[in-house]
C-alpha atoms as a PDB file:
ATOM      1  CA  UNK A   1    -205.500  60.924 -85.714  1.00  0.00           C
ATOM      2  CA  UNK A   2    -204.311  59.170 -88.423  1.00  0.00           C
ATOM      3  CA  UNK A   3    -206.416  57.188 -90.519  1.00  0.00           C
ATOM      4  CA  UNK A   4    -204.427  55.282 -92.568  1.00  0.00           C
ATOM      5  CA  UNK A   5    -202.698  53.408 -89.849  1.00  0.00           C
ATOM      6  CA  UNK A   6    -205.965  51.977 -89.605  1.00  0.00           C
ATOM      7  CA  UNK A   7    -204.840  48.347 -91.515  1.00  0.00           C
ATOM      8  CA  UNK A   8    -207.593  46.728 -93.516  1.00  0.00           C
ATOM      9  CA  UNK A   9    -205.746  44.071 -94.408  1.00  0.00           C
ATOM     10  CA  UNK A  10    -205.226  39.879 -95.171  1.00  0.00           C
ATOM     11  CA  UNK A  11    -202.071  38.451 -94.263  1.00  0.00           C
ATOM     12  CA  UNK A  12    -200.355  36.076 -96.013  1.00  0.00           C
ATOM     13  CA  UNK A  13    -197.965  33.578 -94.518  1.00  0.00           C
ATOM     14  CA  UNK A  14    -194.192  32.303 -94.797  1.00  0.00           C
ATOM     15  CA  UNK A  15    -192.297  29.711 -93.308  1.00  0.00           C
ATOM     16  CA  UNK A  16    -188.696  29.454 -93.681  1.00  0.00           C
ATOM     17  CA  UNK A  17    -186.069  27.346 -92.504  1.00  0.00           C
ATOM     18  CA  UNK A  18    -184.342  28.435 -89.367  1.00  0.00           C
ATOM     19  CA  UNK A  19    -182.007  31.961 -89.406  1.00  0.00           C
ATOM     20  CA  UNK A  20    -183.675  33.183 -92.691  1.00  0.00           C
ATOM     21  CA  UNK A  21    -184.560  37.143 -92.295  1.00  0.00           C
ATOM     22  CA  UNK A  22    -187.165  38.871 -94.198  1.00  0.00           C
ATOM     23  CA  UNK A  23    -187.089  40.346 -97.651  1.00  0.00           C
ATOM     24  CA  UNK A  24    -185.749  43.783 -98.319  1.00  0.00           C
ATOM     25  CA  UNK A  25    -187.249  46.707 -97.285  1.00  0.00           C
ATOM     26  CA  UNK A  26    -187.901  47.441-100.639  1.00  0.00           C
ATOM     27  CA  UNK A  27    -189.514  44.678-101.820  1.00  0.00           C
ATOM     28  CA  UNK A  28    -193.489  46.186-102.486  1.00  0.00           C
ATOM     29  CA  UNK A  29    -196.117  44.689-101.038  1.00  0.00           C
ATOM     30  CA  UNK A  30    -197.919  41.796-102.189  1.00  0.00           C
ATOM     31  CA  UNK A  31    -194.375  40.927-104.295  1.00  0.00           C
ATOM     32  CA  UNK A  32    -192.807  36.935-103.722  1.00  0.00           C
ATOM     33  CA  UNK A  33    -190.507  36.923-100.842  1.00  0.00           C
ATOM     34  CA  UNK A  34    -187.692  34.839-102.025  1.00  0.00           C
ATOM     35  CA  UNK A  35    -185.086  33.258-100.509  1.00  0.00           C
ATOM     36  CA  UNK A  36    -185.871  30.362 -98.708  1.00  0.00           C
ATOM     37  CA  UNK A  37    -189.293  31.672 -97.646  1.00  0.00           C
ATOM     38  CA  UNK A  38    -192.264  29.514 -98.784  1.00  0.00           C
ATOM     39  CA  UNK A  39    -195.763  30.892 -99.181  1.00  0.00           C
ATOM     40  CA  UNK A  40    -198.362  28.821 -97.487  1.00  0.00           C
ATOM     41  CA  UNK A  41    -201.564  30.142 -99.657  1.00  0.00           C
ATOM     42  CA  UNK A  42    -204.814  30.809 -99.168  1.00  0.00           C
ATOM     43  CA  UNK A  43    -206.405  31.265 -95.697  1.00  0.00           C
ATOM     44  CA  UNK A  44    -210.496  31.225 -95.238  1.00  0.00           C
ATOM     45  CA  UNK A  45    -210.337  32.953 -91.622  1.00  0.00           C
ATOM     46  CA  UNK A  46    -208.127  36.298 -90.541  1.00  0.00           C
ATOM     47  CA  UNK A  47    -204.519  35.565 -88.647  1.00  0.00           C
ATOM     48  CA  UNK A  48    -205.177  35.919 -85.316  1.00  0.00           C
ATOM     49  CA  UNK A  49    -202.172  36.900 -82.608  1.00  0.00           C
ATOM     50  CA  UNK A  50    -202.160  36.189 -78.775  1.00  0.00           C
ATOM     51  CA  UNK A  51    -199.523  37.794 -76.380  1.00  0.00           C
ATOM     52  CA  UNK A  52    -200.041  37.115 -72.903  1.00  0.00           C
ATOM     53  CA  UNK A  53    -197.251  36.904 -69.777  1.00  0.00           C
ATOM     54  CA  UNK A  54    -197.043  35.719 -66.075  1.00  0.00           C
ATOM     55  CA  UNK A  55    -195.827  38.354 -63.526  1.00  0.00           C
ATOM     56  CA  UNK A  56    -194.177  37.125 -60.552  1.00  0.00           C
ATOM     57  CA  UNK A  57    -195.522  39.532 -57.756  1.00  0.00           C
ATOM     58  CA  UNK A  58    -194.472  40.878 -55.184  1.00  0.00           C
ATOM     59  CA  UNK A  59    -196.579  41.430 -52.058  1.00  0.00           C
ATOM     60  CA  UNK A  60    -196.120  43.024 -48.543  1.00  0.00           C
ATOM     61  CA  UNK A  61    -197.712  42.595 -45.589  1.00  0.00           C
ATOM     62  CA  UNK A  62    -198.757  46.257 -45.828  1.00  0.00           C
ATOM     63  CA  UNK A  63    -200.242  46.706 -48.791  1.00  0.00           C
ATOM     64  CA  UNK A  64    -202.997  45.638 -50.617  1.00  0.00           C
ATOM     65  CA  UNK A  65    -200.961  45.892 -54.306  1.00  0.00           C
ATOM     66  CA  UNK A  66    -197.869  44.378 -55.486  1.00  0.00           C
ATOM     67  CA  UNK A  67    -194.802  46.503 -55.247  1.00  0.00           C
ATOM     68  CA  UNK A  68    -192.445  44.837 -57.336  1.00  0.00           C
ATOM     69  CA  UNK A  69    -193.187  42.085 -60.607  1.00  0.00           C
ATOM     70  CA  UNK A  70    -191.551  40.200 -62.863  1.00  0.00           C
ATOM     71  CA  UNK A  71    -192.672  38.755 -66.448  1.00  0.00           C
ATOM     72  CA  UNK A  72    -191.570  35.001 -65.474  1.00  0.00           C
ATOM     73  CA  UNK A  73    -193.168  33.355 -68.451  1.00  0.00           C
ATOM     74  CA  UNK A  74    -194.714  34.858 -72.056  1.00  0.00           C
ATOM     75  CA  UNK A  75    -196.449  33.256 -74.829  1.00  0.00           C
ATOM     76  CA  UNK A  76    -196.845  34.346 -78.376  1.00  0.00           C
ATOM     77  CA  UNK A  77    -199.305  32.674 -80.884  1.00  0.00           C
ATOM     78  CA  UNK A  78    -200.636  32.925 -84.010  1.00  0.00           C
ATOM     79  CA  UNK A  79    -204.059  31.186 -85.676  1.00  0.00           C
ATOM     80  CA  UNK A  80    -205.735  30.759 -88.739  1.00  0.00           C
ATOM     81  CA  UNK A  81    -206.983  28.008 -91.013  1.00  0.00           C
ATOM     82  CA  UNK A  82    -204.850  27.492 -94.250  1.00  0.00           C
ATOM     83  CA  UNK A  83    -207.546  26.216 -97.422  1.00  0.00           C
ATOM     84  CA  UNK A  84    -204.872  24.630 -99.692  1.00  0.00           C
ATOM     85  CA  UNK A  85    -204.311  21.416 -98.392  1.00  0.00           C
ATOM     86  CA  UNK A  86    -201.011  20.797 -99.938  1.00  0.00           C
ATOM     87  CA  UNK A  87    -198.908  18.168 -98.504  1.00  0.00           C
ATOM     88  CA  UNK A  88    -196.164  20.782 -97.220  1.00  0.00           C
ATOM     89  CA  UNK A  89    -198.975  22.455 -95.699  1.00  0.00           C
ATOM     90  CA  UNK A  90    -200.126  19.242 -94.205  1.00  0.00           C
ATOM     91  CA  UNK A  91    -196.385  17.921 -93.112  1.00  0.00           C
ATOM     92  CA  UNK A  92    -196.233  20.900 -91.198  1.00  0.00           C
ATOM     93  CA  UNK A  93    -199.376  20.426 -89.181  1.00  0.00           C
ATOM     94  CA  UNK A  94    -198.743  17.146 -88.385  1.00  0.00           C
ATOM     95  CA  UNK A  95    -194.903  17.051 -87.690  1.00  0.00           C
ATOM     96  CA  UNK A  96    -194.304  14.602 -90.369  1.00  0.00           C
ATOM     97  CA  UNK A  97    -193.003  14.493 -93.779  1.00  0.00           C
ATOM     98  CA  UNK A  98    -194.520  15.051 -97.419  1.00  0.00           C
ATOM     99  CA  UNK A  99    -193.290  12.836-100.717  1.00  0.00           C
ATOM    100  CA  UNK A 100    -194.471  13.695-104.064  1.00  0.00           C
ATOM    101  CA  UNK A 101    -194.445  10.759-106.659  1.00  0.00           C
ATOM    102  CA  UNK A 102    -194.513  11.633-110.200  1.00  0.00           C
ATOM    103  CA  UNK A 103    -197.020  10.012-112.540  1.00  0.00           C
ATOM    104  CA  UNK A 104    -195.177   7.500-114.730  1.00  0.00           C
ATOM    105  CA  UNK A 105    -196.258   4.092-116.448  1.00  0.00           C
ATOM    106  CA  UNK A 106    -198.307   2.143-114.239  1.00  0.00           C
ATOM    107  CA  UNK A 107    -197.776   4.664-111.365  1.00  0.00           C
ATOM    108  CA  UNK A 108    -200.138   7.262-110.326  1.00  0.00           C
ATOM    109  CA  UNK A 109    -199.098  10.778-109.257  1.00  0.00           C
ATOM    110  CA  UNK A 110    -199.487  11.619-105.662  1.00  0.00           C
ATOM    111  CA  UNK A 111    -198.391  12.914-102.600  1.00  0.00           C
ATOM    112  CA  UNK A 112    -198.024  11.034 -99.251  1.00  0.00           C
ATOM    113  CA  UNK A 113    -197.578  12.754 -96.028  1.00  0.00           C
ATOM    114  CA  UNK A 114    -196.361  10.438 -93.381  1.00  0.00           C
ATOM    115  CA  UNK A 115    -196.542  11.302 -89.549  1.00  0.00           C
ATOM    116  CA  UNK A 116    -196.591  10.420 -85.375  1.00  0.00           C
ATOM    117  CA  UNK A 117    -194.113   9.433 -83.312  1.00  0.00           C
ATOM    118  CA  UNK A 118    -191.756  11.635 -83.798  1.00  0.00           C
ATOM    119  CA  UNK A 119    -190.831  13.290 -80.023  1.00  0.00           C
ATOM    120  CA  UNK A 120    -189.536  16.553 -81.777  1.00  0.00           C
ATOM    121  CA  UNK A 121    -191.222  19.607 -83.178  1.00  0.00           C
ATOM    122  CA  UNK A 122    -190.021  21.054 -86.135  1.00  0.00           C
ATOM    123  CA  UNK A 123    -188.567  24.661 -85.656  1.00  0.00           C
ATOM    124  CA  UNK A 124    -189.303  27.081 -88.531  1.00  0.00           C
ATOM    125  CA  UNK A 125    -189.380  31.019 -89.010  1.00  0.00           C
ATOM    126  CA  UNK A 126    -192.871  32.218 -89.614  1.00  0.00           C
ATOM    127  CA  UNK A 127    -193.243  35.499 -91.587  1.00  0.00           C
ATOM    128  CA  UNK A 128    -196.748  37.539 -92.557  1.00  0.00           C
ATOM    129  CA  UNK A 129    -197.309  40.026 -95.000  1.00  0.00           C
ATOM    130  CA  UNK A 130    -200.125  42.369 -94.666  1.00  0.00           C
ATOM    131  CA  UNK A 131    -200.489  46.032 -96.664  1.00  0.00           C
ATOM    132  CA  UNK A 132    -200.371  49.524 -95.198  1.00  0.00           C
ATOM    133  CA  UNK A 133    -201.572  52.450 -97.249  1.00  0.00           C
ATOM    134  CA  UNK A 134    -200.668  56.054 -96.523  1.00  0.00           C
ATOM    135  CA  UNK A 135    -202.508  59.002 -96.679  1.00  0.00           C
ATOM    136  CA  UNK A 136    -201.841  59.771-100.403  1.00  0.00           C
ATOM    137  CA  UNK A 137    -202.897  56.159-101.303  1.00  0.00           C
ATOM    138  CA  UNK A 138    -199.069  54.702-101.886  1.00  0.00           C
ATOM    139  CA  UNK A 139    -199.196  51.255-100.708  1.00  0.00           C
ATOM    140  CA  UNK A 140    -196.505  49.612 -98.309  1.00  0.00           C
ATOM    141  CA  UNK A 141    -195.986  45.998 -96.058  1.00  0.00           C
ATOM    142  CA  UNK A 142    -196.333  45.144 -92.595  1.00  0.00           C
ATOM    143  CA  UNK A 143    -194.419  42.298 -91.874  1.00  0.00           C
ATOM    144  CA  UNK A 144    -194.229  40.108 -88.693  1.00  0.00           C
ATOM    145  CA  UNK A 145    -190.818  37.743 -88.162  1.00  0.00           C
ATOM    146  CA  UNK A 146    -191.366  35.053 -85.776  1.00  0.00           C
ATOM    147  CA  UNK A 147    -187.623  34.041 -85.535  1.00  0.00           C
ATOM    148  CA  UNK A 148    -188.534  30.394 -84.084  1.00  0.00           C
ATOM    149  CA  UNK A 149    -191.552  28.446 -84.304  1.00  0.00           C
ATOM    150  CA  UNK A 150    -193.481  25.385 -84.121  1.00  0.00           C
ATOM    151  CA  UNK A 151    -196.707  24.863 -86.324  1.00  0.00           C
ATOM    152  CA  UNK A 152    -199.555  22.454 -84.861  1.00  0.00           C
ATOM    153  CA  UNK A 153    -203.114  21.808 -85.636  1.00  0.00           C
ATOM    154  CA  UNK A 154    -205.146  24.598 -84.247  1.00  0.00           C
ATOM    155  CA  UNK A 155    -208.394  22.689 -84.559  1.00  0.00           C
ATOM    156  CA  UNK A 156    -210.365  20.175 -86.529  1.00  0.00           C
ATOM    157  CA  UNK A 157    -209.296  19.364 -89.991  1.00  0.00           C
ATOM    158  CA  UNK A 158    -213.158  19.008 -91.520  1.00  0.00           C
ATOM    159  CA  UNK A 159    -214.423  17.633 -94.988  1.00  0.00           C
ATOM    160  CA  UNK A 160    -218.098  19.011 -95.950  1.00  0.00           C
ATOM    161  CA  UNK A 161    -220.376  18.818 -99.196  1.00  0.00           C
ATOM    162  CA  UNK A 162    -221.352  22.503 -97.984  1.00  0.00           C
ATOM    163  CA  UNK A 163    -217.462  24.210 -97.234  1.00  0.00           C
ATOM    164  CA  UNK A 164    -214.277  24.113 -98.336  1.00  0.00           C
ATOM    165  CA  UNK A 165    -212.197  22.188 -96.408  1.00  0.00           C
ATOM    166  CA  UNK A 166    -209.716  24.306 -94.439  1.00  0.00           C
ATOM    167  CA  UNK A 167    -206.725  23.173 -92.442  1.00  0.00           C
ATOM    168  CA  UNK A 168    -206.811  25.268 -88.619  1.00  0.00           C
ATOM    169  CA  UNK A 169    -203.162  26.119 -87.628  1.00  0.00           C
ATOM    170  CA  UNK A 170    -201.388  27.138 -84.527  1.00  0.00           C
ATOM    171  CA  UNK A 171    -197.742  28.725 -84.494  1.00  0.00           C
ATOM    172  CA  UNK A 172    -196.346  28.776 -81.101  1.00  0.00           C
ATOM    173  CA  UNK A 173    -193.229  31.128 -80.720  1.00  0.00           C
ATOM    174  CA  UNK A 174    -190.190  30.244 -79.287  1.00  0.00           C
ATOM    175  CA  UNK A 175    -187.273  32.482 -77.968  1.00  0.00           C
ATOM    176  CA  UNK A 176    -184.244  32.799 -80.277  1.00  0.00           C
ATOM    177  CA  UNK A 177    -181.390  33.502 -78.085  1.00  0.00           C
ATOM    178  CA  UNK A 178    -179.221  34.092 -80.172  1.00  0.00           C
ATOM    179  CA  UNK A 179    -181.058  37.601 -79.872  1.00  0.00           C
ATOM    180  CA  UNK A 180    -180.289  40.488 -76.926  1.00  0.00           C
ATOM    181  CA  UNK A 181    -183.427  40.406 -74.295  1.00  0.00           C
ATOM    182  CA  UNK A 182    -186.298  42.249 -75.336  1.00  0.00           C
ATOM    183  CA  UNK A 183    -185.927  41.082 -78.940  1.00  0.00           C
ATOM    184  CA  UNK A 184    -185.717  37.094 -78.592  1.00  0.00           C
ATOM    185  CA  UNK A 185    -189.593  36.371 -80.003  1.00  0.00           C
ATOM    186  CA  UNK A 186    -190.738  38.815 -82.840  1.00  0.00           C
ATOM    187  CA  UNK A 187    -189.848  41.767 -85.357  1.00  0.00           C
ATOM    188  CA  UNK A 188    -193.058  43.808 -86.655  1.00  0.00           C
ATOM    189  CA  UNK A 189    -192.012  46.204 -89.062  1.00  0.00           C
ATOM    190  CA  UNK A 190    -193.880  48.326 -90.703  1.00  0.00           C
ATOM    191  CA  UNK A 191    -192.549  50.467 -93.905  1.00  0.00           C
ATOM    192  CA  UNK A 192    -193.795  53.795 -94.288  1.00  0.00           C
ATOM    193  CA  UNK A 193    -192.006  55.361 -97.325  1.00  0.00           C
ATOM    194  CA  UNK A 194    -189.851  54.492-100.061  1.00  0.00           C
ATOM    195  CA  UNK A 195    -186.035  55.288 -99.615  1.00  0.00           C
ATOM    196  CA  UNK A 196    -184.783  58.474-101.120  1.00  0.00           C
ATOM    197  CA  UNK A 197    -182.559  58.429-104.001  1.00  0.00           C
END
C-alpha cells in the first residue's frame, strides 16, 4: 500500500468565469493559477464533497432484486465556510453584485454588495487545489474542475465577539454538455511526476 496517496491536505478554491480550464500541468503546487481564475482565500472548515445518484430499478415479479437500473438523476456538491468576507466573496453567495468606491474628498472607501430578486443563478467554474507528496517527499497538486456551477449560502453567515466570522458556502454542480457522457460534471486530476526533458 501506498502511503503517500494518503492526502493530508487544505484546499484552496477558484472560481472562474465559464469555459476557463485549469492551469498547466506544470504549474507547482501552492503557485497562483492565472488566467481568469480568482482565489477565494482563506477557509476555517475542510472542503467537503457529496456525490450521490437515483437509480431507476428494475423489478420482476420473480425476484426479490432489481435486474436492470439506471442512474436517472446525480448530484455533486461541495461545502465549506470561506473567512474573508470580501465583497466578491459575498456577491457570490448571495447572487448579487459587489461595487468598490474609492476613498476620495468627502467620500469614504467602501464596498457595497447589492442582492435579491434576481430569478437567475450565476454559473461559474469552481477549481480546488490541494497537495500530493510522493514517496521521496517531491510535492505535486490535486486539482478538482467543476466545469459549471452555482455558489449559494451553505449556512448561517454569523458575527461573534468569540469567532471569526466565516461565510458557509455551497457549490452545486451542473452538467456541461458541451462534454461527451461520463465527463459532463467534474475533472480530478492528480499529478504524479514532473515531465521528462
Amino acid at each position: 500500500m501506498a502511503v503517500a496517496d494518503i492526502l493530508l491536505t487544505p484546499a484552496t478554491l477558484y472560481y472562474a468565469p465559464i469555459g476557463e480550464v485549469l492551469p498547466d500541468d506544470a504549474v507547482a503546487y501552492g503557485t497562483a493559477w492565472g488566467g481568469n481564475w480568482v482565489n477565494m482565500g482563506y477557509t476555517n472548515a475542510p472542503l467537503a464533497v457529496s456525490y450521490s445518484n437515483e437509480k431507476y430499478k428494475v423489478m420482476v415479479e420473480q425476484l426479490t432484486a432489481a435486474v436492470k437500473s439506471r442512474i436517472i438523476s446525480e448530484e455533486l456538491a461541495f461545502e465549506t465556510t470561506l473567512v474573508e468576507l470580501t465583497g466578491a466573496n459575498l456577491a457570490l453567495a448571495f447572487n448579487g453584485t459587489a461595487t468598490d468606491t474609492a476613498a476620495a474628498i468627502g467620500q469614504p472607501g467602501k464596498t457595497e454588495v447589492e442582492a435579491g430578486g434576481d430569478t437567475e443563478a450565476d454559473v461559474y467554474t469552481f477549481g480546488f487545489e490541494g497537495e500530493y507528496v510522493d514517496a521521496g517527499g517531491d510535492s505535486f497538486p490535486v486539482r478538482v474542475q467543476v466545469y459549471r456551477g452555482t455558489l449559494v449560502m451553505g449556512g448561517n453567515l454569523e458575527f461573534s465577539k468569540s469567532k471569526e466570522s466565516g461565510l458557509p458556502i455551497r457549490i452545486d454542480a451542473e452538467a456541461d454538455t458541451t462534454k461527451d457522457v461520463g465527463k459532463q460534471l467534474i475533472l480530478i486530476q492528480k499529478v504524479t511526476a514532473d515531465a521528462l526533458s
